[in-house]
Protein backbone atom coordinates (compact mmCIF):
# COMPACT_ATOMS: atom_id res chain seq x y z
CA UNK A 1 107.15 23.49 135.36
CA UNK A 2 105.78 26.42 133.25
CA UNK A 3 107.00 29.49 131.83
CA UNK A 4 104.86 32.93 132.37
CA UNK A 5 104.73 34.87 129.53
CA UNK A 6 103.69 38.79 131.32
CA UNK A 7 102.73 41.54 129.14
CA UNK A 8 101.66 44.88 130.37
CA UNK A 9 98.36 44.14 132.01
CA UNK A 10 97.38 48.14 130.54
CA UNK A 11 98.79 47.33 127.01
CA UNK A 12 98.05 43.72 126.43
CA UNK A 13 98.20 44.17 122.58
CA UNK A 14 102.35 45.35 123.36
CA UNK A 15 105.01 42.49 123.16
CA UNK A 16 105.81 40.57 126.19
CA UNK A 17 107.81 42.61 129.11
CA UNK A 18 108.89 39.42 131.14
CA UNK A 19 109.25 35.98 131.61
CA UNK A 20 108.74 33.90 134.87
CA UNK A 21 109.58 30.32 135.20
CA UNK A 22 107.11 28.86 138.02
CA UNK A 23 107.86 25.11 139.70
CA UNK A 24 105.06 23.45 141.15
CA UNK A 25 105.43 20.67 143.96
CA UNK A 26 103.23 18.79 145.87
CA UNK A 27 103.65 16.42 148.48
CA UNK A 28 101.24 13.81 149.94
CA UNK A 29 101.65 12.41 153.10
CA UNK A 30 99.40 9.63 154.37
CA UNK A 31 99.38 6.46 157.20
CA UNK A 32 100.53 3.49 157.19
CA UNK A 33 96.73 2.49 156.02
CA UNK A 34 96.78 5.09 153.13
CA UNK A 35 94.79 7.69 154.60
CA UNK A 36 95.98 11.57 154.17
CA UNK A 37 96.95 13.31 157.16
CA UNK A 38 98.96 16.45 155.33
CA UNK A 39 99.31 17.76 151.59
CA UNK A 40 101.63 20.38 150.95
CA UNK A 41 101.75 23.10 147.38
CA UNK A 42 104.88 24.85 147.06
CA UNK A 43 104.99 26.97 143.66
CA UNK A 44 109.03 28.59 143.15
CA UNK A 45 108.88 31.61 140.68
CA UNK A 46 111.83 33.15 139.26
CA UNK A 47 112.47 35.63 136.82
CA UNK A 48 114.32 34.52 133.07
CA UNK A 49 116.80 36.72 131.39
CA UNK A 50 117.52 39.36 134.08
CA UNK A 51 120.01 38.68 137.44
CA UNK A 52 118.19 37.24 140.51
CA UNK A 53 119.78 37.57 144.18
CA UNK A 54 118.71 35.61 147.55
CA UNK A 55 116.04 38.09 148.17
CA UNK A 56 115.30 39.70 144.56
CA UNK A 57 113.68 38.10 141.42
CA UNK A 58 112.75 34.85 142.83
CA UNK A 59 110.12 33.38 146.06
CA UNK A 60 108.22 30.97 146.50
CA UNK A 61 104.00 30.56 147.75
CA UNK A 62 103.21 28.14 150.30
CA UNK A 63 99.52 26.39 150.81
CA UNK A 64 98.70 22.91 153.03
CA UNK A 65 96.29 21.20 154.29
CA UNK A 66 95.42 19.26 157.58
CA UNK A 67 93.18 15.94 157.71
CA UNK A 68 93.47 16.12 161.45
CA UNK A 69 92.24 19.64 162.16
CA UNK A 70 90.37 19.43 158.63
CA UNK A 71 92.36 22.93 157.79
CA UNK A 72 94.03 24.57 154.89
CA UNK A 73 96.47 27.58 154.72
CA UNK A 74 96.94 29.26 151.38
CA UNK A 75 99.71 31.06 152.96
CA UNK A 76 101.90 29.31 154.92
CA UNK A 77 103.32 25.36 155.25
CA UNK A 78 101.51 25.13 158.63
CA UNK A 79 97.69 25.13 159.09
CA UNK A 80 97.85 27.23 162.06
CA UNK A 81 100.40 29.99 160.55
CA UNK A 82 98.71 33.48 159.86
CA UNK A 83 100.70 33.80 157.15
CA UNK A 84 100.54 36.13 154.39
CA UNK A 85 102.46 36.41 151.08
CA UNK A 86 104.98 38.45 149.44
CA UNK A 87 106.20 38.68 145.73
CA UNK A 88 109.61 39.85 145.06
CA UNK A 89 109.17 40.83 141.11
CA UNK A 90 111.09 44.41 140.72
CA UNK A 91 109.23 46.30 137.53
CA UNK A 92 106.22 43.80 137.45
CA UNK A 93 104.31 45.29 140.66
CA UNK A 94 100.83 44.91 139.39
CA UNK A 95 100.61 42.41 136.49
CA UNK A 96 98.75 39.98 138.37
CA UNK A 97 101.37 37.49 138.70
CA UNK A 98 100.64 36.85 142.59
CA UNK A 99 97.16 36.46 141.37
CA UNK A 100 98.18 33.83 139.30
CA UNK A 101 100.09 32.23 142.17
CA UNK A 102 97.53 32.25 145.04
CA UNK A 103 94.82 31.21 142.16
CA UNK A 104 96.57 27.97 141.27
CA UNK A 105 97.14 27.67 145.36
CA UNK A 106 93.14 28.38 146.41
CA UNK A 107 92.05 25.42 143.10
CA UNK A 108 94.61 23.28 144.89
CA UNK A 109 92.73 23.44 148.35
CA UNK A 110 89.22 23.38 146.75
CA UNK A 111 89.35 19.63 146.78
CA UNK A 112 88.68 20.21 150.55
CA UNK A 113 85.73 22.01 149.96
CA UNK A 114 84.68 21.87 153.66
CA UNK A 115 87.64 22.55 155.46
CA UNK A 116 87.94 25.73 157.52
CA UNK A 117 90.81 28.31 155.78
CA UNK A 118 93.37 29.58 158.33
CA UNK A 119 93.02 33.10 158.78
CA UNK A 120 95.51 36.05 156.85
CA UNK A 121 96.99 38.71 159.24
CA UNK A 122 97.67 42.16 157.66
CA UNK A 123 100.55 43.66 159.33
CA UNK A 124 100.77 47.69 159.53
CA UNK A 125 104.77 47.49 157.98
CA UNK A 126 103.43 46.11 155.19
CA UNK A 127 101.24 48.49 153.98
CA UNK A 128 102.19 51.95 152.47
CA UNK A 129 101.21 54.39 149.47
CA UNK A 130 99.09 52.95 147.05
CA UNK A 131 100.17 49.34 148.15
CA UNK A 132 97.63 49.26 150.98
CA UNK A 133 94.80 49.30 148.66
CA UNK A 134 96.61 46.93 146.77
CA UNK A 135 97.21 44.40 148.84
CA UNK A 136 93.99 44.50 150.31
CA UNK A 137 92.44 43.99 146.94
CA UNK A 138 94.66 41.05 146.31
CA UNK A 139 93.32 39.22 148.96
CA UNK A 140 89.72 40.53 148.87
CA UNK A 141 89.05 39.03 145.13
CA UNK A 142 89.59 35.24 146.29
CA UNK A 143 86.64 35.92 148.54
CA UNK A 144 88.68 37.39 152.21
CA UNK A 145 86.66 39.89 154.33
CA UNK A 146 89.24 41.55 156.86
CA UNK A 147 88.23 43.16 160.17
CA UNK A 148 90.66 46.15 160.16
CA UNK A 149 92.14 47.43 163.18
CA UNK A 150 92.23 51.40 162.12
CA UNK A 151 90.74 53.37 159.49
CA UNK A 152 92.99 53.51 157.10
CA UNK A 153 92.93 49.65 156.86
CA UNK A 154 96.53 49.44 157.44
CA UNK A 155 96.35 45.98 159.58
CA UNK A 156 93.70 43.84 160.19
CA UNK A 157 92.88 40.03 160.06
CA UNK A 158 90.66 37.68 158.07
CA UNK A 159 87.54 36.29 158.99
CA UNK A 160 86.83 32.44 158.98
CA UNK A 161 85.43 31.39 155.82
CA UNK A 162 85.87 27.59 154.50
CA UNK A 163 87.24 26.47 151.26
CA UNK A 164 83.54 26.62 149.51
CA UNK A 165 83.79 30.15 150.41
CA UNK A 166 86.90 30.89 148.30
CA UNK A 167 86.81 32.68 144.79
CA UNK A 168 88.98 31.22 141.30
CA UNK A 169 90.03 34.27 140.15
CA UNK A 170 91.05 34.40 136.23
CA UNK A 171 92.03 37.85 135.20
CA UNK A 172 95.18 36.95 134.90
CA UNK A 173 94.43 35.58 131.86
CA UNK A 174 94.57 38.89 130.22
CA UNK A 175 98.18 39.58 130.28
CA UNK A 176 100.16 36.20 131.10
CA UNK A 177 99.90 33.43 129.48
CA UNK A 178 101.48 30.01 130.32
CA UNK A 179 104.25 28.27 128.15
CA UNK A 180 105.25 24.56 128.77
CA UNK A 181 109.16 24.73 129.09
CA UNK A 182 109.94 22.38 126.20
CA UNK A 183 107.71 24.75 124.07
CA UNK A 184 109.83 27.75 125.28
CA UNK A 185 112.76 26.26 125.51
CA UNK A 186 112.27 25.36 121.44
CA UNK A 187 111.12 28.75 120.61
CA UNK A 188 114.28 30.17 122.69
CA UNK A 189 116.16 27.71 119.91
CA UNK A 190 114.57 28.88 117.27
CA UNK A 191 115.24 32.36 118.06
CA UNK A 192 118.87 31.98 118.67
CA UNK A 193 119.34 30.11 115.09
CA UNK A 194 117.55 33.48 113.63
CA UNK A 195 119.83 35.67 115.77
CA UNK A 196 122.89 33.46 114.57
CA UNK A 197 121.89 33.93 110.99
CA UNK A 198 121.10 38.05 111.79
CA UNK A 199 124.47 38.17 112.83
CA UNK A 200 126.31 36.37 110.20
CA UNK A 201 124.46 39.10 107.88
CA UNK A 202 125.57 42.21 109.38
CA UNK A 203 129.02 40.55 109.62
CA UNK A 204 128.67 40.37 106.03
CA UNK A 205 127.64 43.83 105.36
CA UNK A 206 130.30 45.09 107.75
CA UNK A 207 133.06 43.68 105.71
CA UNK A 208 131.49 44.91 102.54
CA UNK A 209 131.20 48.47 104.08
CA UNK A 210 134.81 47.75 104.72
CA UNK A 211 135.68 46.91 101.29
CA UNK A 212 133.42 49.88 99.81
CA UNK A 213 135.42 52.28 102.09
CA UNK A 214 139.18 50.98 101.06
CA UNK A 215 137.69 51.51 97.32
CA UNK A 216 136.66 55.08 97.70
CA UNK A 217 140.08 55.87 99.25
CA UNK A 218 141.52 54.05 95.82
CA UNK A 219 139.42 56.12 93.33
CA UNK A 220 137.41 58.92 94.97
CA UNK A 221 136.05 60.31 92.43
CA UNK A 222 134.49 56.95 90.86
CA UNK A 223 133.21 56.44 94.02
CA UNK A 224 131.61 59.92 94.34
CA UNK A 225 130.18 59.19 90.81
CA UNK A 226 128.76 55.63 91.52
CA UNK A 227 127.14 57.06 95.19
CA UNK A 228 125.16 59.82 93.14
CA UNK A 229 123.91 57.04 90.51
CA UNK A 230 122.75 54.76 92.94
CA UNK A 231 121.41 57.29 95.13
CA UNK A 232 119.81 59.61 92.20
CA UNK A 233 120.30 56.87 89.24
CA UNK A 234 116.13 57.22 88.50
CA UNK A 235 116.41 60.83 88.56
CA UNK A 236 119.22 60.64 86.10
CA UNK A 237 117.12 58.27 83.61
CA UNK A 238 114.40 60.18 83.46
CA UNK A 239 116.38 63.35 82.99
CA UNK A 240 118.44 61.56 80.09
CA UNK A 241 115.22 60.30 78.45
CA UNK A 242 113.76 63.76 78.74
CA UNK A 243 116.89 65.22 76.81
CA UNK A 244 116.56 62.39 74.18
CA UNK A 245 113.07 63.19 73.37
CA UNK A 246 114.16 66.45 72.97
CA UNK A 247 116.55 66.11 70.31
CA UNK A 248 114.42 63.71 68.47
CA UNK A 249 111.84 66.74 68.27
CA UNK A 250 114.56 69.11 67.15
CA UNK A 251 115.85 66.76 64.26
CA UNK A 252 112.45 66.02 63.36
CA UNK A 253 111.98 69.75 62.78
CA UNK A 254 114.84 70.41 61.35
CA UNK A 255 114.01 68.07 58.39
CA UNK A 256 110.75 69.06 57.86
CA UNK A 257 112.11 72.60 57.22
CA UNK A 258 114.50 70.81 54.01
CA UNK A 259 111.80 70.78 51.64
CA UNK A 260 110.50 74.33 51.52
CA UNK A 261 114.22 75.21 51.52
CA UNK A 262 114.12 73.12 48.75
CA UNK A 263 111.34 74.60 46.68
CA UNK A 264 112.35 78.36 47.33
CA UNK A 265 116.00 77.66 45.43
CA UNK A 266 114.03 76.16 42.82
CA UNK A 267 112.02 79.09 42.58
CA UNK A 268 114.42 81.23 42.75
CA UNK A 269 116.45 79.36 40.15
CA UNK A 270 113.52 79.31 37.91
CA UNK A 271 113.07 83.11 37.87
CA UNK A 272 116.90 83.46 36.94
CA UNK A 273 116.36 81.27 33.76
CA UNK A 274 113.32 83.20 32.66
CA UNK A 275 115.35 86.83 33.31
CA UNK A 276 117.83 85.30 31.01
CA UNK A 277 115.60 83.86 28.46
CA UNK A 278 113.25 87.38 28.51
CA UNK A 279 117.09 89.01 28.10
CA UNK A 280 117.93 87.43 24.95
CA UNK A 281 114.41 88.00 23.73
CA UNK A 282 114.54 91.61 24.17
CA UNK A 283 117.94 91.33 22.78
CA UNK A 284 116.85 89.92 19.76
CA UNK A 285 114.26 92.29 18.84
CA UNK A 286 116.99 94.71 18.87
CA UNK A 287 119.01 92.83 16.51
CA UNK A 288 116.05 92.61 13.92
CA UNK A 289 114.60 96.51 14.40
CA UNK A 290 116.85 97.43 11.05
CA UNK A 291 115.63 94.62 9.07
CA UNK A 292 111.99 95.48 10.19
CA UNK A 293 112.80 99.18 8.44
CA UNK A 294 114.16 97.83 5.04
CA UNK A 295 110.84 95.48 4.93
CA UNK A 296 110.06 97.43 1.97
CA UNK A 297 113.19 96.25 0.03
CA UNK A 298 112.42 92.51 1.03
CA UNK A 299 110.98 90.26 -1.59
CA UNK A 300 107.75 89.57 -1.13
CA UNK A 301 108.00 86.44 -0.40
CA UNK A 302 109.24 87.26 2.96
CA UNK A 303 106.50 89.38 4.06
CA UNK A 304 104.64 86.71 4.36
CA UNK A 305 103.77 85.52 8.23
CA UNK A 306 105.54 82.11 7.21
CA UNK A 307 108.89 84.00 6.21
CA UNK A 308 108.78 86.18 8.93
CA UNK A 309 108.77 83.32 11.16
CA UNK A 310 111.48 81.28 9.50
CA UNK A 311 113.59 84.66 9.33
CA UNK A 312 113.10 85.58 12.97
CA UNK A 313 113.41 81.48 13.99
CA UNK A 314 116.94 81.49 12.37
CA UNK A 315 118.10 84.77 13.99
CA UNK A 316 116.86 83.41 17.52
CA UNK A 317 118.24 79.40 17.58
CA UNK A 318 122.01 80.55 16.64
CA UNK A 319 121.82 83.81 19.40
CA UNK A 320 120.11 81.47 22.01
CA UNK A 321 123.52 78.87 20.85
């Protein structure tokens, strides 16, 4: 038993579209003595995950073979049946699973290489639209040349060929690929555990979204405020850095104005002591013009430099007190 794994056989590199579990059986019957007289193939698809019916989503193909008449069918249970096949797949028309089917039914048969194959009848009813090509294709690739009964090779039937005659086809091997069950059925396991866990989290986030929501109708505008910072909260940093740096530069400048405020009181203070100082000067002279008229009367001991200077040095120290 096997598991088909079909992707689209257009978009092979896409994820897989279906699964189909197949069922092989074969049955040997032989004489009393051992030898064969008929061998049967029965392969049972059936699609996984979607609803089947009696006559949608499941089938089975049908091959045998004959030591008596040293025939096989690949169609039908009996040797002498002009059977033909039919896969009931809705959506998966095309994707080569009855290719794979009638493939692993035509390697079956091949170990009667020289035993005639019963012939395939093409029936008018089955054929329509694009499916007449189709069909006729199918068969045509294991190695079936039809004589067609009208021109738009609507019906027809097969020639004889034997089984050497008949063609292993393998394209199918582009967009299915076979699964043993255990391996799917662990990997179905697997999956389930990760969808458990998936929906444990989103449990979890829906009760915190629950939570959040019964805290915003507490204290709106906290909430409001805490949305915007975790929303815009980088924005906001790099807008309150940009402000900081800002008034760093300001402060810096500020300061660096304080000295040459600084010097210019200083300068002005300096000027205001020397107006004052050159005021008493001139105020001085005035005091001593009479004395410098009665310099005749003065002794002469005064007219010397030396006792002008000691004169004018006493006048000055008690006016400058």
């Amino acid at each position: 038993m096997l598991v088909l794994e079909i992707r689209d056989r257009n978009k092979t590199d896409r994820g897989v579209i279906a699964r189909v579990l197949v069922e092989r059986e074969t049955r040997y019957e032989r004489y009393a003595d051992g030898q064969l007289d008929t061998a049967h193939i029965e392969l049972s698809y059936r699609m996984i995950g979607v609803p089947v019916g009696p006559a949608s989503g499941q089938g089975e193909f049908r091959g045998c073979y004959s030591a008596v008449h040293n025939r096989v069918s690949v169609t039908a249970s009996g040797v002498w049946e002009h059977g033909f096949v039919t896969l009931d797949l809705p959506g998966l028309e095309g994707q080569r699973i009855g290719t794979y089917l009638m493939n692993e039914i035509v390697c079956w048969v091949r170990q009667w290489p020289d035993a005639d194959v019963n012939n395939i009848e093409l029936l008018a009813g089955q054929a329509y639209g694009k499916n007449t090509a189709r069909r006729n294709r199918f068969y045509e690739q294991f190695g079936f040349a039809f004589d067609y009964a009208d021109p738009e090779h609507r019906a027809g039937m097969s020639r004889a060929i034997r089984v050497h005659d008949l063609s292993a086809v393998e394209n199918w091997k582009d967009n299915i690929a076979e699964r043993r069950v255990f391996d799917f059925l662990m990997n179905q396991a697997d999956s389930e555990r990760v969808a458990h866990a998936d929906v444990a989290r989103l449990t979890r986030s829906l009760h915190d979204l629950i939570a959040d929501r019964k805290r915003a109708e507490r204290h709106p505008l906290w909430w409001a405020v805490r949305e915007v910072y975790s929303r815009h909260g980088s924005w906001i940093l790099a807008a309150a850095s940009i402000v900081s740096v800002a008034a760093l530069l300001h402060f810096a400048g500020s300061c660096s104005g304080i000295p040459s405020r600084m010097t210019a009181s200083m300068k002005r203070a300096t000027g205001r002591r020397a107006a004052h100082q050159l005021k008493l000067s001139t105020h001085a002279r005035a005091h001593l013009s009479p004395a410098s008229s009665a310099s005749s009367s003065v002794p002469n001991s005064l007219s010397t430099p030396e006792a002008s200077t000691t004169l004018l040095s006493s006048v000055i120290v008690p006016l400058a007190a």
